[in-house]
PDB file of N, CA and C in Angstrom:
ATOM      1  N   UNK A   1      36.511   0.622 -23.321  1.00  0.00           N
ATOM      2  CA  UNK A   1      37.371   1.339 -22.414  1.00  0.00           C
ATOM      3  C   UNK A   1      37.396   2.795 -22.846  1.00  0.00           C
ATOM      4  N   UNK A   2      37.091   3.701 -21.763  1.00  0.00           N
ATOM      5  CA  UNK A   2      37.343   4.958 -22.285  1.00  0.00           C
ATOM      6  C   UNK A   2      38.809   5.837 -21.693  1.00  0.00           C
ATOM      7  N   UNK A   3      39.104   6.608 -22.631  1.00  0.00           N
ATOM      8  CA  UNK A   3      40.423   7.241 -22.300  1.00  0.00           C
ATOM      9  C   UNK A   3      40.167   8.921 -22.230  1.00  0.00           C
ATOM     10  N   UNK A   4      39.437   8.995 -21.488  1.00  0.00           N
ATOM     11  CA  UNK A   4      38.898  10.360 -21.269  1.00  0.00           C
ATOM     12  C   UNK A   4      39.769  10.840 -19.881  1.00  0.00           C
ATOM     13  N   UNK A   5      40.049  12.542 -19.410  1.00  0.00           N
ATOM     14  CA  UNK A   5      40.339  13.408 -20.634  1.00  0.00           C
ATOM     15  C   UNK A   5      41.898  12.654 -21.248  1.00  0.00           C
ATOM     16  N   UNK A   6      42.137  12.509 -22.849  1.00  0.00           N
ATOM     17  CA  UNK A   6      43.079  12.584 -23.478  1.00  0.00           C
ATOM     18  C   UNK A   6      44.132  14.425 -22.664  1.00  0.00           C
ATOM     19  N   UNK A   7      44.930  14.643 -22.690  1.00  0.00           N
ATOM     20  CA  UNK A   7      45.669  15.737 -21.939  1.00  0.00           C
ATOM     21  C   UNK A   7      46.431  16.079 -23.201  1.00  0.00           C
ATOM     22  N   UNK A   8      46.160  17.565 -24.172  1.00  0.00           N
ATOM     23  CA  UNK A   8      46.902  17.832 -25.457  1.00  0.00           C
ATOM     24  C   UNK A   8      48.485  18.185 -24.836  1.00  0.00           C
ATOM     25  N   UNK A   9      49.325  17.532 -25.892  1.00  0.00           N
ATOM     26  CA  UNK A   9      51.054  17.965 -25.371  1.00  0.00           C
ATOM     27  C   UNK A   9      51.266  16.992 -24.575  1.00  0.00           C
ATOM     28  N   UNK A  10      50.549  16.018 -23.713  1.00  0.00           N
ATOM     29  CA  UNK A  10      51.032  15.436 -23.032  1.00  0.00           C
ATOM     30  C   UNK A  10      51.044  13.924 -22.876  1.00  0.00           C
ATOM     31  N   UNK A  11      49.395  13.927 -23.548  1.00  0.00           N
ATOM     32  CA  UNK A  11      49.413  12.200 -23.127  1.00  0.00           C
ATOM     33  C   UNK A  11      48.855  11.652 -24.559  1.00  0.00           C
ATOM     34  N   UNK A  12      48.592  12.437 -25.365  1.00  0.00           N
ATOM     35  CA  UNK A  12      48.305  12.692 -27.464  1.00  0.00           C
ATOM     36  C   UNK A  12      49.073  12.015 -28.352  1.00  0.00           C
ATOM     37  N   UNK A  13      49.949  11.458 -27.745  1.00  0.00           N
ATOM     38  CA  UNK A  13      50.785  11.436 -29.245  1.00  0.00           C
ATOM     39  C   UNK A  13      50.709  10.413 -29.667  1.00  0.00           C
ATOM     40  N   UNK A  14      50.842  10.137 -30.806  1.00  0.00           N
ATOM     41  CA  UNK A  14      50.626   8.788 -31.938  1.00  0.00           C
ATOM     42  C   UNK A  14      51.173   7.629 -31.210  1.00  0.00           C
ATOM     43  N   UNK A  15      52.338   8.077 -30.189  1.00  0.00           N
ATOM     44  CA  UNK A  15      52.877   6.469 -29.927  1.00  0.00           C
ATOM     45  C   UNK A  15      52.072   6.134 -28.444  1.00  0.00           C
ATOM     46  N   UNK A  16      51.692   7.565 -27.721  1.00  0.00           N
ATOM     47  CA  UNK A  16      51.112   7.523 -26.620  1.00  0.00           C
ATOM     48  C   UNK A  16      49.743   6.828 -26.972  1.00  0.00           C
ATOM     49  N   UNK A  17      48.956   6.948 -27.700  1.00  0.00           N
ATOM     50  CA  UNK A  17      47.379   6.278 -28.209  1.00  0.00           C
ATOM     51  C   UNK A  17      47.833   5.018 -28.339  1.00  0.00           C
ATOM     52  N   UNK A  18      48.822   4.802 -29.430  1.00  0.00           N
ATOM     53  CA  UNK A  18      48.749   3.087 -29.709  1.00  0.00           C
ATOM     54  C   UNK A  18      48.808   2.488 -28.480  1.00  0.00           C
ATOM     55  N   UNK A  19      50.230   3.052 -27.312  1.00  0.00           N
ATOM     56  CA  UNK A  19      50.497   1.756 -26.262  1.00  0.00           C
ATOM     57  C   UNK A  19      49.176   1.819 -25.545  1.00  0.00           C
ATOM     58  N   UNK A  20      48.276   2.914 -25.264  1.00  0.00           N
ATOM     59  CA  UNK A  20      46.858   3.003 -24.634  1.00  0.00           C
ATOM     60  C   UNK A  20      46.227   1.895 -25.113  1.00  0.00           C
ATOM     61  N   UNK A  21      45.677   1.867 -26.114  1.00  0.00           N
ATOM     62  CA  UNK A  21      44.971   1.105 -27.327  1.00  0.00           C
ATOM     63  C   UNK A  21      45.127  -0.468 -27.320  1.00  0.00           C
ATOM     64  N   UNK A  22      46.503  -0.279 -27.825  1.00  0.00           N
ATOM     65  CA  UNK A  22      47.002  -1.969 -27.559  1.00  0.00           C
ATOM     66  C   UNK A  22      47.203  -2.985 -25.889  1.00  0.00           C
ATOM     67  N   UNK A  23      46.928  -1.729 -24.995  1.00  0.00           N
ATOM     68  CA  UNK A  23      46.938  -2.471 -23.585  1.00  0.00           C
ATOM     69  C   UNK A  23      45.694  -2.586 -23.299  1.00  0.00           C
ATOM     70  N   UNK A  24      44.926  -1.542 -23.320  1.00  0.00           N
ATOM     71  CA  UNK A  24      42.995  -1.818 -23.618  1.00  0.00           C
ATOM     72  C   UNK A  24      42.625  -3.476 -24.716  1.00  0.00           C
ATOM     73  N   UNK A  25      43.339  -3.131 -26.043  1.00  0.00           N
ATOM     74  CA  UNK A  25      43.232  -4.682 -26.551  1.00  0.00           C
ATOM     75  C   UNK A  25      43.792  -5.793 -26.075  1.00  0.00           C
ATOM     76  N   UNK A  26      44.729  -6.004 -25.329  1.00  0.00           N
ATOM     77  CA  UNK A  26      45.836  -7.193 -24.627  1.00  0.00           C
ATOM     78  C   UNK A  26      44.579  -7.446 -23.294  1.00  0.00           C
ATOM     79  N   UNK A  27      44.063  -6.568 -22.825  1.00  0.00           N
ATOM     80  CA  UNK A  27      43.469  -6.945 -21.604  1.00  0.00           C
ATOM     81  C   UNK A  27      42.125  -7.218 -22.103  1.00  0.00           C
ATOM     82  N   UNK A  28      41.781  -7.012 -23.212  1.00  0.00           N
ATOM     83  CA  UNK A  28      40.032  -7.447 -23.299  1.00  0.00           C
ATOM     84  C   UNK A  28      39.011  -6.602 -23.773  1.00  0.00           C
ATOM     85  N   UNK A  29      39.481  -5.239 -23.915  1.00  0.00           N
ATOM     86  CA  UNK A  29      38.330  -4.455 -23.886  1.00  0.00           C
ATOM     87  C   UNK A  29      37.550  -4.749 -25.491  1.00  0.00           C
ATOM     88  N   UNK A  30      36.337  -4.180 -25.563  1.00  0.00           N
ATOM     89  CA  UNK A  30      35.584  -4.237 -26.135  1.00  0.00           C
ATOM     90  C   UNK A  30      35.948  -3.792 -27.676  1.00  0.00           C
ATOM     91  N   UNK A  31      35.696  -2.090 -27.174  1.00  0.00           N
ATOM     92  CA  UNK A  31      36.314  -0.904 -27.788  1.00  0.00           C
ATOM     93  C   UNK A  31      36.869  -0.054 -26.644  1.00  0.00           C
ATOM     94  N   UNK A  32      37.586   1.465 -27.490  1.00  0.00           N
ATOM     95  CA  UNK A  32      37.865   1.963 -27.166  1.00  0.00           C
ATOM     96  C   UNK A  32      37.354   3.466 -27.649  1.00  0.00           C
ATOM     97  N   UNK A  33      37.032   4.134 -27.039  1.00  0.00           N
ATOM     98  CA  UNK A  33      36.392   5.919 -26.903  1.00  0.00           C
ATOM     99  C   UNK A  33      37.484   6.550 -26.444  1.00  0.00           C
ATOM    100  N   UNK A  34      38.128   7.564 -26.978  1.00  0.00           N
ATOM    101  CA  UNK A  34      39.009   8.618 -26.899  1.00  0.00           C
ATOM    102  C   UNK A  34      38.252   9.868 -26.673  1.00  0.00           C
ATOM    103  N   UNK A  35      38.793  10.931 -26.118  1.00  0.00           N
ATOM    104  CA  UNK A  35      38.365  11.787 -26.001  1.00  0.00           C
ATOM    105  C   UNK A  35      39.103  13.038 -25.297  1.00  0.00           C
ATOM    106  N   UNK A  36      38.750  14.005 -26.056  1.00  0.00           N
ATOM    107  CA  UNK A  36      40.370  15.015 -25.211  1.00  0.00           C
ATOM    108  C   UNK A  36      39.345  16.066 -24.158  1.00  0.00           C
ATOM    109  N   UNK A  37      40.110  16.591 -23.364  1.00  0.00           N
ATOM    110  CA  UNK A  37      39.986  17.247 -22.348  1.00  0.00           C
ATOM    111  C   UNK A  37      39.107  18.837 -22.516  1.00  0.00           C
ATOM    112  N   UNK A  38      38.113  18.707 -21.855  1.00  0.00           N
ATOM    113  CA  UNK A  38      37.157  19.990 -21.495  1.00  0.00           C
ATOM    114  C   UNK A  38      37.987  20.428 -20.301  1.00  0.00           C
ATOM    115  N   UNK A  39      37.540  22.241 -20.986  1.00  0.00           N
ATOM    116  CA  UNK A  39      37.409  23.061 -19.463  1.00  0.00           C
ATOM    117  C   UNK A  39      36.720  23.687 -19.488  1.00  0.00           C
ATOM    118  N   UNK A  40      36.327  23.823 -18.788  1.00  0.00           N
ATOM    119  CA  UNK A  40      34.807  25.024 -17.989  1.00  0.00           C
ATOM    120  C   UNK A  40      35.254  25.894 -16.901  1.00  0.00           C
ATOM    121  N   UNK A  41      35.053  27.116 -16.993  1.00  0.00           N
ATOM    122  CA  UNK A  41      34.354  27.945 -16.320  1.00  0.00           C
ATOM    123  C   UNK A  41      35.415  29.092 -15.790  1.00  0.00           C
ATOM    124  N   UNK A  42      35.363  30.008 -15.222  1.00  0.00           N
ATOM    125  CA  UNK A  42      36.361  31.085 -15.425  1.00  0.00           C
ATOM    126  C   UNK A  42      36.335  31.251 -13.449  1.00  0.00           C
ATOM    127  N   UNK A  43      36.109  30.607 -12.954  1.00  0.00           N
ATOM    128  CA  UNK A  43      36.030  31.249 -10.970  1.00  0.00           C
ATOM    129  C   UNK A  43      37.578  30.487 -10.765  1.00  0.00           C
ATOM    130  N   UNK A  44      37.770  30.583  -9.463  1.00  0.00           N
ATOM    131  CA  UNK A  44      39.086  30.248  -8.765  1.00  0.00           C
ATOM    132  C   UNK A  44      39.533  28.572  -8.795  1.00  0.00           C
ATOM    133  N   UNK A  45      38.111  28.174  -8.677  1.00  0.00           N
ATOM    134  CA  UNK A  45      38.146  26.670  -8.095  1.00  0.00           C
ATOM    135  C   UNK A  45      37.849  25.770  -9.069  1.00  0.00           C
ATOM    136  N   UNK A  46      37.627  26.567 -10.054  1.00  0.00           N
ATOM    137  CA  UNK A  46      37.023  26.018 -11.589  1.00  0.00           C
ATOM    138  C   UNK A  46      38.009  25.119 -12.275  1.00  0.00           C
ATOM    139  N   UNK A  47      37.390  23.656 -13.252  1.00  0.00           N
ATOM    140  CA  UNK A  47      38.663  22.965 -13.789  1.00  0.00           C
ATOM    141  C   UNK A  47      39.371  23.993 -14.559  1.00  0.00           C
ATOM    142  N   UNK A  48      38.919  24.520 -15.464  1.00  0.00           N
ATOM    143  CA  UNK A  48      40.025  25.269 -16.436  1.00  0.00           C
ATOM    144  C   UNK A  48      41.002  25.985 -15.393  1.00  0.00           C
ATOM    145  N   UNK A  49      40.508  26.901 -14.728  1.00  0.00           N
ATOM    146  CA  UNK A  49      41.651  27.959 -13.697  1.00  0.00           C
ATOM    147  C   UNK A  49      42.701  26.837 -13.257  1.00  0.00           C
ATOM    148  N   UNK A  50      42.150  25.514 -12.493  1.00  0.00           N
ATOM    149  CA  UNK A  50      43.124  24.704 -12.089  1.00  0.00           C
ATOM    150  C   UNK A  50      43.959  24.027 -12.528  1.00  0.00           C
ATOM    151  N   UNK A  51      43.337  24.228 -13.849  1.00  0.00           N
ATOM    152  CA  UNK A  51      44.527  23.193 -14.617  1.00  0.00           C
ATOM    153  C   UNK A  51      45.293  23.943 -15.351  1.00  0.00           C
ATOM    154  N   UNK A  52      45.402  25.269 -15.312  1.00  0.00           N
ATOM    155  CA  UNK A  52      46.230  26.319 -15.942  1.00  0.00           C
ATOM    156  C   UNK A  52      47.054  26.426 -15.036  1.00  0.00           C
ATOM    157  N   UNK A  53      46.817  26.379 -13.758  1.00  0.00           N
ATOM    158  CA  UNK A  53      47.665  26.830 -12.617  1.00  0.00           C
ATOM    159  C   UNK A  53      48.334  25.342 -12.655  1.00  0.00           C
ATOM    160  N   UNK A  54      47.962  24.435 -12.948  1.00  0.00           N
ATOM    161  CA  UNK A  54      48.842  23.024 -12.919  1.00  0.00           C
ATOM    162  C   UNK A  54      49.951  23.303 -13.871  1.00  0.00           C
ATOM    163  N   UNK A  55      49.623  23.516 -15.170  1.00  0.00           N
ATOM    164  CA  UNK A  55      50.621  23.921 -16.656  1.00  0.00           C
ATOM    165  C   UNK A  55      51.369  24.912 -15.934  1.00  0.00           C
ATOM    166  N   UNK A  56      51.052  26.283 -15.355  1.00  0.00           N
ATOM    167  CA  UNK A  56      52.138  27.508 -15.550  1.00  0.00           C
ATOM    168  C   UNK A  56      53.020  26.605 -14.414  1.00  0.00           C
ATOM    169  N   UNK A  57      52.561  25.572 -13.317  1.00  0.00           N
ATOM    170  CA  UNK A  57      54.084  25.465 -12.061  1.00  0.00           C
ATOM    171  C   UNK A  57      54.546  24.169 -13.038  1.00  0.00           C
ATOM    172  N   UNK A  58      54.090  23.540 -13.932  1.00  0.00           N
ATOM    173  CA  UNK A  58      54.833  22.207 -14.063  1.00  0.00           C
ATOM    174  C   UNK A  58      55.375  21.965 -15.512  1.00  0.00           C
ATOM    175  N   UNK A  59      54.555  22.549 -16.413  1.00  0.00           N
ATOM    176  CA  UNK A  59      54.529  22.415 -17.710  1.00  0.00           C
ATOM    177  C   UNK A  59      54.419  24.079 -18.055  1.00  0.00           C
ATOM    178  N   UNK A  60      54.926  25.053 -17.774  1.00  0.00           N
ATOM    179  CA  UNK A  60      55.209  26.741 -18.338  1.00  0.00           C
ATOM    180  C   UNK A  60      54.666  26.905 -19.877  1.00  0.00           C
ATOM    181  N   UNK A  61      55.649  25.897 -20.043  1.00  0.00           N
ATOM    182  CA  UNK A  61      56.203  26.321 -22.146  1.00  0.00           C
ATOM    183  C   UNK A  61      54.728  25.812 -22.839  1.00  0.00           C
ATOM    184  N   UNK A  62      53.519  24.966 -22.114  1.00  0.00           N
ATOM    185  CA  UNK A  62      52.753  24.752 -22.519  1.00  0.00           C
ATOM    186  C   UNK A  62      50.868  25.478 -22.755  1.00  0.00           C
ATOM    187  N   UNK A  63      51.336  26.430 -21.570  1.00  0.00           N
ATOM    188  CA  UNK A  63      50.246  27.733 -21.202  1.00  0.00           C
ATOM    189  C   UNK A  63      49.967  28.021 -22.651  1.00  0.00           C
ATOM    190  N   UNK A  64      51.153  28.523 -23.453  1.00  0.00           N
ATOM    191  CA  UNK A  64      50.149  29.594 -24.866  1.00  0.00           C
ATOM    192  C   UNK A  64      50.130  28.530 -25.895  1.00  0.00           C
ATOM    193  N   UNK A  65      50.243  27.215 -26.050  1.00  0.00           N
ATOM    194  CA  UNK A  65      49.798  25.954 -26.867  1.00  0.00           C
ATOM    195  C   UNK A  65      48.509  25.490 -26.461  1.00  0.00           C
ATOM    196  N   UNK A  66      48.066  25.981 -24.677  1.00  0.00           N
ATOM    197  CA  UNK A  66      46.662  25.636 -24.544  1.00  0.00           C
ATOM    198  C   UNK A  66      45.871  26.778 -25.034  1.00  0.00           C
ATOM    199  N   UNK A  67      46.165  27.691 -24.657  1.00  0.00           N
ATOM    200  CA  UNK A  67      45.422  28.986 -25.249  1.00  0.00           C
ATOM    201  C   UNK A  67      45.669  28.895 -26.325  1.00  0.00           C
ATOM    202  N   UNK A  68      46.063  28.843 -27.113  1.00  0.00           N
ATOM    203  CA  UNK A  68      45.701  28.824 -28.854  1.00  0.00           C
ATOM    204  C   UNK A  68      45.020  28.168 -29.079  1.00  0.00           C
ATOM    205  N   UNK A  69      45.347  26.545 -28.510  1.00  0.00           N
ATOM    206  CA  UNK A  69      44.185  25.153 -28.763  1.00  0.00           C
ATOM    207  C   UNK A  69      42.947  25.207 -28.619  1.00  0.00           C
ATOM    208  N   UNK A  70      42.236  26.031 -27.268  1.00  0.00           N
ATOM    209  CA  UNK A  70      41.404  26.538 -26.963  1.00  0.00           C
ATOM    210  C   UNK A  70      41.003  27.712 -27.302  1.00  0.00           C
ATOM    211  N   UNK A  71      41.464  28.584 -27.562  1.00  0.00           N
ATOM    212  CA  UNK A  71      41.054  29.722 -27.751  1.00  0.00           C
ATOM    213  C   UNK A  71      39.599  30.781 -27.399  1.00  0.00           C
ATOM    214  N   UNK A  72      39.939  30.444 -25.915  1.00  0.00           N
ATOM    215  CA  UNK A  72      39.023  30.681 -24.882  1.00  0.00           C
ATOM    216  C   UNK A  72      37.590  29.719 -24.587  1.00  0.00           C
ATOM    217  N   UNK A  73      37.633  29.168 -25.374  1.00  0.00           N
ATOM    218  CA  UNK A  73      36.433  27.701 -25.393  1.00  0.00           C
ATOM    219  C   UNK A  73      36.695  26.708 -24.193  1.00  0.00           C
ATOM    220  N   UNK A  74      35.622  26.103 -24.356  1.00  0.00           N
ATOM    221  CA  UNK A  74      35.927  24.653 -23.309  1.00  0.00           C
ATOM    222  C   UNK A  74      36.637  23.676 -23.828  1.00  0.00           C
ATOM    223  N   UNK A  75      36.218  23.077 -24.962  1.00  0.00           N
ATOM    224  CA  UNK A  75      37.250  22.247 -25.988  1.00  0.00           C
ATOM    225  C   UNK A  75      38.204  22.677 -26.551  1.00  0.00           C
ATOM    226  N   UNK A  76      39.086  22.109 -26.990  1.00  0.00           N
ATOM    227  CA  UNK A  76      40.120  22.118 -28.155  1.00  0.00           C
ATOM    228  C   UNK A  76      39.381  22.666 -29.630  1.00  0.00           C
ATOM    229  N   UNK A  77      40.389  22.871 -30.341  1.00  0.00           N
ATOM    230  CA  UNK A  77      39.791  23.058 -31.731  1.00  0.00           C
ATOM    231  C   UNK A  77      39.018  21.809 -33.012  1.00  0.00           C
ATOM    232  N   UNK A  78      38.223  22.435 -33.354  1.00  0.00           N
ATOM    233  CA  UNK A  78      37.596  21.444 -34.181  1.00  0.00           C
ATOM    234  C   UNK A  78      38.991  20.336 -34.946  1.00  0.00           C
ATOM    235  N   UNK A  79      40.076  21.486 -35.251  1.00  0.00           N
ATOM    236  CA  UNK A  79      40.948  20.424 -36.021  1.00  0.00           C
ATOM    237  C   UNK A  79      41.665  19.376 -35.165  1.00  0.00           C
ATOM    238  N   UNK A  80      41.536  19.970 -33.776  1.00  0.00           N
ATOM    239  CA  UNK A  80      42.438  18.428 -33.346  1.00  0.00           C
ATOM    240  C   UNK A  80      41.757  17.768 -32.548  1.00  0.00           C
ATOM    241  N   UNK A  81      40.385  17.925 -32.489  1.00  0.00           N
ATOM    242  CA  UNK A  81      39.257  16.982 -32.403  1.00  0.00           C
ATOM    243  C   UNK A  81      39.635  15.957 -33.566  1.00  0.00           C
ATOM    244  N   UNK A  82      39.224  16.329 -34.300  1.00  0.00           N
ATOM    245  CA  UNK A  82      39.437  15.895 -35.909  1.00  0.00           C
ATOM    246  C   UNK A  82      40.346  14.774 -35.843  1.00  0.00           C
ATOM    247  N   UNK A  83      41.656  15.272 -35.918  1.00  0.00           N
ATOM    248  CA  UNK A  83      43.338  14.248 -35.492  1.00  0.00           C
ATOM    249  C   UNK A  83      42.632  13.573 -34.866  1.00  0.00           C
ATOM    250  N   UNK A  84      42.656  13.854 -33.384  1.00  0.00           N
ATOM    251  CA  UNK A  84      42.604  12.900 -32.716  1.00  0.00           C
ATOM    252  C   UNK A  84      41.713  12.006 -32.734  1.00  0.00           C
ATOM    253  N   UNK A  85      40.705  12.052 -33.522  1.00  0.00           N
ATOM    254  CA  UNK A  85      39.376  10.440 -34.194  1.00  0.00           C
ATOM    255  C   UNK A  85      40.124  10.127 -35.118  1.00  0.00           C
ATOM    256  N   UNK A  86      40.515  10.741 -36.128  1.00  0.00           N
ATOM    257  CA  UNK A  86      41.155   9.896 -37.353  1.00  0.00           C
ATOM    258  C   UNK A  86      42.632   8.991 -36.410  1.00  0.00           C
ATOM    259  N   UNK A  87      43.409   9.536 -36.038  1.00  0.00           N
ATOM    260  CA  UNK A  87      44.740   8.774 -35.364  1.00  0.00           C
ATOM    261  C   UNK A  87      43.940   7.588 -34.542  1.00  0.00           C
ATOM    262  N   UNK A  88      42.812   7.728 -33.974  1.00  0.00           N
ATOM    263  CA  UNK A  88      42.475   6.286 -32.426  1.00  0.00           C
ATOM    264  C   UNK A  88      41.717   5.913 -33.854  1.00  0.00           C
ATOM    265  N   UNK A  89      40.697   6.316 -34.891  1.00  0.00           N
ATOM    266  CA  UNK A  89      40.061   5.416 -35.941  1.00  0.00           C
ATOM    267  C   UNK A  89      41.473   4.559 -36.018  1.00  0.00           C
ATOM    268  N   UNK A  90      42.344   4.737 -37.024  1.00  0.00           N
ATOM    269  CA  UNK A  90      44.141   4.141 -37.236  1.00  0.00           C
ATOM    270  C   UNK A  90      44.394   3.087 -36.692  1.00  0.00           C
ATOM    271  N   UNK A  91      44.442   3.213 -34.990  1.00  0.00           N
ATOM    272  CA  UNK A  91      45.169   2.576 -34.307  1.00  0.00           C
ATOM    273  C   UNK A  91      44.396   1.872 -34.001  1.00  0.00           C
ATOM    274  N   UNK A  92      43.273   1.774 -33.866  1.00  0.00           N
ATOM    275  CA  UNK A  92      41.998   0.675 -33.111  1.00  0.00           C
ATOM    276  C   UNK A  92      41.612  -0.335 -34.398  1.00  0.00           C
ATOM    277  N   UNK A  93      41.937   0.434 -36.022  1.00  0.00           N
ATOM    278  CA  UNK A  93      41.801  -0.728 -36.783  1.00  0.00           C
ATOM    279  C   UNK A  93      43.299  -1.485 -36.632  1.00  0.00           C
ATOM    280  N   UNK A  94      44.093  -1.210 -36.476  1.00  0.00           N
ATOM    281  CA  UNK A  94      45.497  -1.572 -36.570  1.00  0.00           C
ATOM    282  C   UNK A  94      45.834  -2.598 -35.452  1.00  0.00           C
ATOM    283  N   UNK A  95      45.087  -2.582 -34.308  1.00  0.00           N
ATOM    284  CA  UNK A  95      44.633  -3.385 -33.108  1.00  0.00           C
ATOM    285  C   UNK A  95      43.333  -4.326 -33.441  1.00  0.00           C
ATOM    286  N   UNK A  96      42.668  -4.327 -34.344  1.00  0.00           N
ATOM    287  CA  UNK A  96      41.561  -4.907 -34.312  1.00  0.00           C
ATOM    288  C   UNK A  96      40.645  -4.852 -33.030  1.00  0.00           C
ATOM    289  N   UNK A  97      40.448  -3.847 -32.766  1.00  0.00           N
ATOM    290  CA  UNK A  97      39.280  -2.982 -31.579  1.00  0.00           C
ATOM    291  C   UNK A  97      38.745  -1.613 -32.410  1.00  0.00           C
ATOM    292  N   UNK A  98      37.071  -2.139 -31.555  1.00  0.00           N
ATOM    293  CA  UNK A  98      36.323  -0.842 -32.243  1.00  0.00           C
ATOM    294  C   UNK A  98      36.387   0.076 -31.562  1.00  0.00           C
ATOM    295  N   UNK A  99      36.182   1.556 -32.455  1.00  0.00           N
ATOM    296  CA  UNK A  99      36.456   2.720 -31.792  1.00  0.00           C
ATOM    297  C   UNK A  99      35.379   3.427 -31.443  1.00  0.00           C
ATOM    298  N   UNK A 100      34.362   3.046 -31.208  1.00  0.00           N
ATOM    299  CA  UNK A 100      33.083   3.394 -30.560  1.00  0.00           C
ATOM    300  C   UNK A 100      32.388   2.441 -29.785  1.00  0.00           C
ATOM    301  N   UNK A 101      31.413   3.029 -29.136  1.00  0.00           N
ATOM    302  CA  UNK A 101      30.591   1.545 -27.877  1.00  0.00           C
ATOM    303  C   UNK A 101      30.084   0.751 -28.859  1.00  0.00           C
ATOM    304  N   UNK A 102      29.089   0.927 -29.450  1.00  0.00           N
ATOM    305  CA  UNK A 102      28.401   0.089 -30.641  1.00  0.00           C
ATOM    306  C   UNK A 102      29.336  -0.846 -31.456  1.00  0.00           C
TER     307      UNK A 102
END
């Protein structure tokens, strides 16, 4: 089962992965692949533009936590790449589900 995009601030957090994790394991899945959220590209219609314009009307306080996270990149930062494999490694042994396809 994959849980792609993961959404940082919103859908990340340690208790948010496990109930993911453990309902992927209750129903069957195999494994599980995590993965947090890309943006691309700088035009009007582009995901990143749109999903900034989603944060500033719904989520405000979260605009300069994405811009730092990103820091003008498509991904997040190497370090919470990082977190976020070590925390789903955690929880997928803690579930007895693997955390890759293989």
């Amino acid at each position: 089962m994959n849980f792609i995009p993961v959404l940082p601030f919103l859908s990340d957090s340690e208790e948010q992965l496990d109930e993911m994790i453990c309902a992927a394991k209750k129903y069957g899945a195999d494994f599980v692949f995590v993965g947090a959220l890309t943006l691309f590209g700088n035009g009007p219609y582009d995901c990143k533009t749109l999903y900034y314009k989603f944060l500033e009307k719904h989520y405000p306080d979260l605009v300069p936590k994405y811009k730092a996270l990103y820091k003008g990149f498509f991904a997040p930062s190497r370090g919470y790449q990082r977190k976020l494999k070590e925390v789903t490694k955690k929880l997928c042994k803690k579930h007895g589900i693997k955390n890759a396809i293989c």
